[in-house]
Protein backbone atom coordinates (compact mmCIF):
# COMPACT_ATOMS: atom_id res chain seq x y z
CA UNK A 1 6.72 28.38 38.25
CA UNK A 2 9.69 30.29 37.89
CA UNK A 3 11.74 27.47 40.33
CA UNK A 4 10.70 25.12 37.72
CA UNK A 5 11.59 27.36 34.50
CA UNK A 6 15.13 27.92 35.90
CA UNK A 7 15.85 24.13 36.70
CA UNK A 8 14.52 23.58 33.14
CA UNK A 9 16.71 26.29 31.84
CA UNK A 10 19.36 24.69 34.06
CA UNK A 11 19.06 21.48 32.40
CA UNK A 12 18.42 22.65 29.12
CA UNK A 13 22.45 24.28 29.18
CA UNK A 14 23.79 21.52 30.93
CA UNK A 15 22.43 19.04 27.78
CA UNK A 16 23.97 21.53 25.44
CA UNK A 17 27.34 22.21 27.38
CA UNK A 18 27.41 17.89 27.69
CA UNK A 19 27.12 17.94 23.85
CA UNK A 20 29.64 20.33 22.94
CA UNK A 21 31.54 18.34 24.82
CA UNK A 22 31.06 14.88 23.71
CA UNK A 23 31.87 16.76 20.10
CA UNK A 24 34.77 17.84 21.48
CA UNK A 25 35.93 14.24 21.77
CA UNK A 26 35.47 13.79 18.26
CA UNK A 27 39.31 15.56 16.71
CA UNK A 28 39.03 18.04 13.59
CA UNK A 29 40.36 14.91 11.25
CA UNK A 30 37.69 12.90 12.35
CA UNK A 31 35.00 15.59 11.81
CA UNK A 32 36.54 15.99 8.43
CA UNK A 33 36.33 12.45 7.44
CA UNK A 34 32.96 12.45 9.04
CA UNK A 35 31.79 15.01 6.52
CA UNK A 36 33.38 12.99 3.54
CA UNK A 37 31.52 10.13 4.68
CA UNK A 38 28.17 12.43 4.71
CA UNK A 39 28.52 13.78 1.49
CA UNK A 40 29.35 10.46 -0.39
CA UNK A 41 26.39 8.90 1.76
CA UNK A 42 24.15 11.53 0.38
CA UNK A 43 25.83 11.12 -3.39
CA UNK A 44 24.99 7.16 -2.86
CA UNK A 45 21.24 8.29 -2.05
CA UNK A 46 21.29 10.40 -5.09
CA UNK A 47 22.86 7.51 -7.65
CA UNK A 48 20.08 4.94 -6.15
CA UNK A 49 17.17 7.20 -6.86
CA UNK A 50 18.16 7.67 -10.24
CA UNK A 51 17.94 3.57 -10.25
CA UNK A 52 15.08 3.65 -8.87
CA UNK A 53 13.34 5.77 -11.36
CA UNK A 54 15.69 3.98 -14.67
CA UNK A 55 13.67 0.76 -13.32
CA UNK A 56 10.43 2.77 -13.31
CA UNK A 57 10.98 3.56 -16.90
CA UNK A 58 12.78 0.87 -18.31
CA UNK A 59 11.67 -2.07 -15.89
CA UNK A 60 15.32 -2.95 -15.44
CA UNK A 61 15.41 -3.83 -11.84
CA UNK A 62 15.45 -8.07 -11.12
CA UNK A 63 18.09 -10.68 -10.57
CA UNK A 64 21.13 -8.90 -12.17
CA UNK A 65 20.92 -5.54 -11.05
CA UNK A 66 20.94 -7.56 -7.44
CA UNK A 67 23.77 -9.39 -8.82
CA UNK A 68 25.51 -6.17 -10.63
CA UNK A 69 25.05 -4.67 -6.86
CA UNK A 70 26.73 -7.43 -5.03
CA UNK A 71 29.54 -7.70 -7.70
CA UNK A 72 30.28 -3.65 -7.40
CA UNK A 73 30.18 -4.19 -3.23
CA UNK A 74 32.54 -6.74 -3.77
CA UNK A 75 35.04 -5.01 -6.20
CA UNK A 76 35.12 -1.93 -4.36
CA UNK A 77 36.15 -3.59 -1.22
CA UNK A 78 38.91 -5.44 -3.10
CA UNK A 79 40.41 -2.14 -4.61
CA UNK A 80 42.92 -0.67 -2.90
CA UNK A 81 42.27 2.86 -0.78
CA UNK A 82 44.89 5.06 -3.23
CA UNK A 83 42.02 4.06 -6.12
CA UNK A 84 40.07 6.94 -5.36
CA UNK A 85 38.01 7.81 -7.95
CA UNK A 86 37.35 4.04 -9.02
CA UNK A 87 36.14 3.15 -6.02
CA UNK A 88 33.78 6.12 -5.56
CA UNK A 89 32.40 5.31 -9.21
CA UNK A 90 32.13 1.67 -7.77
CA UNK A 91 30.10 2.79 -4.93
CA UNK A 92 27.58 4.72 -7.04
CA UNK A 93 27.22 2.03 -9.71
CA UNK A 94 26.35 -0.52 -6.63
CA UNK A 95 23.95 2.24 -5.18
CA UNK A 96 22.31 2.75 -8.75
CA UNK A 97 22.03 -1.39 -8.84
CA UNK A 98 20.80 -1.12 -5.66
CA UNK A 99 17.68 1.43 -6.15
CA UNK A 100 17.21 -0.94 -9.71
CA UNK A 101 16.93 -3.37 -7.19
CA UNK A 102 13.84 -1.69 -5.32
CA UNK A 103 12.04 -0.74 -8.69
CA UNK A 104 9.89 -3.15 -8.25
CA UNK A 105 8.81 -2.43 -4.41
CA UNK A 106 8.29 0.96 -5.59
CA UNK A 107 6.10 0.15 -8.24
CA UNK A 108 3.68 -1.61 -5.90
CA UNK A 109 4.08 1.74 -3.81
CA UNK A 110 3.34 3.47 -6.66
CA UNK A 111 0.30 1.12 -7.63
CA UNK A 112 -1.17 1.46 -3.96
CA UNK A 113 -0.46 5.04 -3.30
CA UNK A 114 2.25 7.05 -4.45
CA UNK A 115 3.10 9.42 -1.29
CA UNK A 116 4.06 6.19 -0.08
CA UNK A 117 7.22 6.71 -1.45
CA UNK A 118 7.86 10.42 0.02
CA UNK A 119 6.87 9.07 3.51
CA UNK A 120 8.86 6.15 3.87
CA UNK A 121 11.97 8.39 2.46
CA UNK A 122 11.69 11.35 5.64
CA UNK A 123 10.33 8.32 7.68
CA UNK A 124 14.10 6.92 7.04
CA UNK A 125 15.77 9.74 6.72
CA UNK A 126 14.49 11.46 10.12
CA UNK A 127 15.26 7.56 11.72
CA UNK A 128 19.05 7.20 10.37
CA UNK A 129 19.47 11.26 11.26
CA UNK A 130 18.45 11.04 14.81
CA UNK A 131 20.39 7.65 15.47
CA UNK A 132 23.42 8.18 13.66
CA UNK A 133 23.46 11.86 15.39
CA UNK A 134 22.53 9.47 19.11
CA UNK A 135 25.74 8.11 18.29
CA UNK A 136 27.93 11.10 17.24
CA UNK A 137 26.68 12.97 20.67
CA UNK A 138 27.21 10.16 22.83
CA UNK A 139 30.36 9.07 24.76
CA UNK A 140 32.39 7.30 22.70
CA UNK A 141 32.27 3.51 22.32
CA UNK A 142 28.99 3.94 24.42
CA UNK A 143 26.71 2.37 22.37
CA UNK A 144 29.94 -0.04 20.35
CA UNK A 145 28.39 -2.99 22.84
CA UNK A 146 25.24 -3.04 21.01
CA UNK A 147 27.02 -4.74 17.89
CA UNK A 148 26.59 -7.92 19.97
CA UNK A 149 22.79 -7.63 19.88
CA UNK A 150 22.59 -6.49 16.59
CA UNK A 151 24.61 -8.97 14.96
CA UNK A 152 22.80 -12.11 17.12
CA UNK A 153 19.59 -10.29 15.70
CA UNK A 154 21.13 -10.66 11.99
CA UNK A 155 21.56 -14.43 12.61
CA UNK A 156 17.30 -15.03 13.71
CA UNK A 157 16.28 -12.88 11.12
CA UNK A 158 18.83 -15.20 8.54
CA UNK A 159 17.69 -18.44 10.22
CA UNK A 160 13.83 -17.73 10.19
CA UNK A 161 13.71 -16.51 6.53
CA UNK A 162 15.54 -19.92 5.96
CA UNK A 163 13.11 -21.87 7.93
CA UNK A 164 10.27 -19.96 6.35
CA UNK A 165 11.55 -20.67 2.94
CA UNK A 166 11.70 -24.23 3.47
CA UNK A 167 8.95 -25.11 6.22
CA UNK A 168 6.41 -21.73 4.97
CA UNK A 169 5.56 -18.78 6.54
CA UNK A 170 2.65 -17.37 8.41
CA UNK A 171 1.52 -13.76 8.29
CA UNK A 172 2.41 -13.57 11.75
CA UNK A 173 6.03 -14.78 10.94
CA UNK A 174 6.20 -11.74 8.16
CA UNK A 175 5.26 -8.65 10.39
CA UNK A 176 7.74 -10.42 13.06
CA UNK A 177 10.85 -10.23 10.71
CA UNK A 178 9.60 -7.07 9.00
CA UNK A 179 9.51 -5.16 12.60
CA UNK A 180 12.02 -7.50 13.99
CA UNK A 181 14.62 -6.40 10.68
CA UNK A 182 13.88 -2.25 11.00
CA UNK A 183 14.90 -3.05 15.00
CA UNK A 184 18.26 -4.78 14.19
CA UNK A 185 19.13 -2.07 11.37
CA UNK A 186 18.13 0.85 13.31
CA UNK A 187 20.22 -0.24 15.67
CA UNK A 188 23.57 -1.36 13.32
CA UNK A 189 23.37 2.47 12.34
CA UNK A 190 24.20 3.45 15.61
CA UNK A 191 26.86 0.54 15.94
CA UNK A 192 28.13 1.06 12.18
CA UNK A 193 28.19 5.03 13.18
CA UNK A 194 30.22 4.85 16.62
CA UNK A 195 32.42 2.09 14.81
CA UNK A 196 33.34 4.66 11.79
CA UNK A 197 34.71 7.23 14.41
CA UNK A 198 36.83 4.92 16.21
CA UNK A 199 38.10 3.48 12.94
CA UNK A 200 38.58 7.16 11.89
CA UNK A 201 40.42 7.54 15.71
CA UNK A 202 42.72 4.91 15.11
CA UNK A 203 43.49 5.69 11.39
CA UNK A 204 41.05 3.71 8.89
CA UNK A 205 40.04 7.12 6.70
CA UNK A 206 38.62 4.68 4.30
CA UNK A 207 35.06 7.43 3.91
CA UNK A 208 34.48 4.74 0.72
CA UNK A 209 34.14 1.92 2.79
CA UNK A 210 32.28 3.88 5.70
CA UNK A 211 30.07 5.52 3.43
CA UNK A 212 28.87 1.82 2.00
CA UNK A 213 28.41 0.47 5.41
CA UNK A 214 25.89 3.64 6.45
CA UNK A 215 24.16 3.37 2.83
CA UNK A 216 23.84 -0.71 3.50
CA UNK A 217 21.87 -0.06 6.55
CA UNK A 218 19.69 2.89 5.09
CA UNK A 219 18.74 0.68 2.10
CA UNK A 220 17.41 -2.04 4.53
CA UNK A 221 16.09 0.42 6.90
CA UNK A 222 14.03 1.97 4.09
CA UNK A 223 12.94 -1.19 2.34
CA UNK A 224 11.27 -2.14 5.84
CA UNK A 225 9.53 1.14 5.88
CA UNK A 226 8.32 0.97 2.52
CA UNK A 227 6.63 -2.34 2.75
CA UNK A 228 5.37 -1.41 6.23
CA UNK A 229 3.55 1.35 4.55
CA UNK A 230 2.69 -0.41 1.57
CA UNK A 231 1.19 -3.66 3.42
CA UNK A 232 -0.66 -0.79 5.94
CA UNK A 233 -2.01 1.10 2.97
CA UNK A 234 -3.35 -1.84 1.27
CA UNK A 235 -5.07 -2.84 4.01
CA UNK A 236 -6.72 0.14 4.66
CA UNK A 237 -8.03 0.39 1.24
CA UNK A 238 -9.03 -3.00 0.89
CA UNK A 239 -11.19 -2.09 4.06
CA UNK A 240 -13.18 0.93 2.05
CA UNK A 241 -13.55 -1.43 -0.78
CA UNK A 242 -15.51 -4.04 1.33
CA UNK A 243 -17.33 -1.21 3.26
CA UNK A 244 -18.79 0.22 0.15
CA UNK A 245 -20.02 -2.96 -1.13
């Protein structure tokens, strides 16, 4: 017992003393820009709540808040770096387009069950957490090959929501992209992560820029999760419903 408690102490340093180290990697300007990336991430979260909730009073969420979105994504990237504060207002007026967006998504959540909403927020926050901090702890470029896979994903998820559109769907078809889609996202947060610190190793301090690419992925990520939840809870009640009659 005690050989076993001192190899498990043993490898419980060297995992630490590895992870120092692979932090070490990461240079004090990096780490900075890292944090400014964090904090506008979390300000992005913040701005597409608030959408979120302006479309569940209001009911302002639909085609133009998708297209306001997309038009603020594109503007931002087309202004300049030395535009600071534009481009962080930019950034927070696509996120709060983006959470009008989800309105309605969140109220079927809200129709179906409510904590709904809480769960699939930790559910994605614990899931971009412990992959973006996979990436951060890991040797760098490690996991950079992975953009590859992610990005051939991308392409069959595109080409079978085109062929559904056009030919129909199946149920089947559905769960595949949904489960396929949170797959190929979780893993462009690790990409998009390890790709931010070499950017920020070579130069590109563009936290703007970074901060949209990490708050792309977390949208989809948690859009997957919701409807997961959503589609699981609604099943589950509609099973009570027929067992009581």
């Amino acid at each position: 017992m005690d050989s076993f408690t001192s190899f498990f102490d043993s490898r419980s340093r060297r995992w630490n003393y590895d992870t120092l180290k692979n932090f070490r990697q990461i240079s004090p300007v990096v780490q900075n820009h890292l944090k400014l990336v964090y904090i506008t991430l979390c300000c992005a979260v913040v701005a597409a709540a608030v959408g979120a909730y302006l479309h569940v009073l209001w009911n302002i969420g639909g085609f133009l808040t998708s297209a306001g979105c997309m038009g603020t994504m594109i503007w931002l990237l087309s202004t300049p770096p030395s535009e600071e504060q534009k481009r962080v207002s930019l950034l927070l007026a696509s996120a709060l387009f983006q959470g009008a967006s989800i309105g309605p998504l969140i109220d079927l959540a809200i129709e179906v069950d409510p904590s709904i909403i809480f769960t699939a927020f930790v559910a994605t926050s614990l899931a971009f957490a412990c992959f973006s901090g996979a990436a951060l702890v890991a040797r760098r470029r490690e996991y950079l090959y992975l953009g590859g896979l992610a990005s051939s994903g991308l392409s069959i998820l595109l080409w079978l929501h085109f062929a559904s559109s056009i030919f129909g769907g199946s149920l089947a078809l559905f769960k595949f992209e949904l489960y396929f889609g949170l797959l190929v996202f979780v893993g462009y947060i690790v990409v998009d992560t390890q790709e931010i610190v070499e950017r920020a190793h070579s130069g590109d301090l563009d936290y703007v820029k970074h901060a949209l690419t990490l708050f792309t992925d977390l949208a989809a990520i948690f859009v997957r999760i919701l409807i997961i939840l959503v589609k699981n809870s609604a099943e589950r009640n509609e099973k009570k419903k027929k067992r009581k009659n």
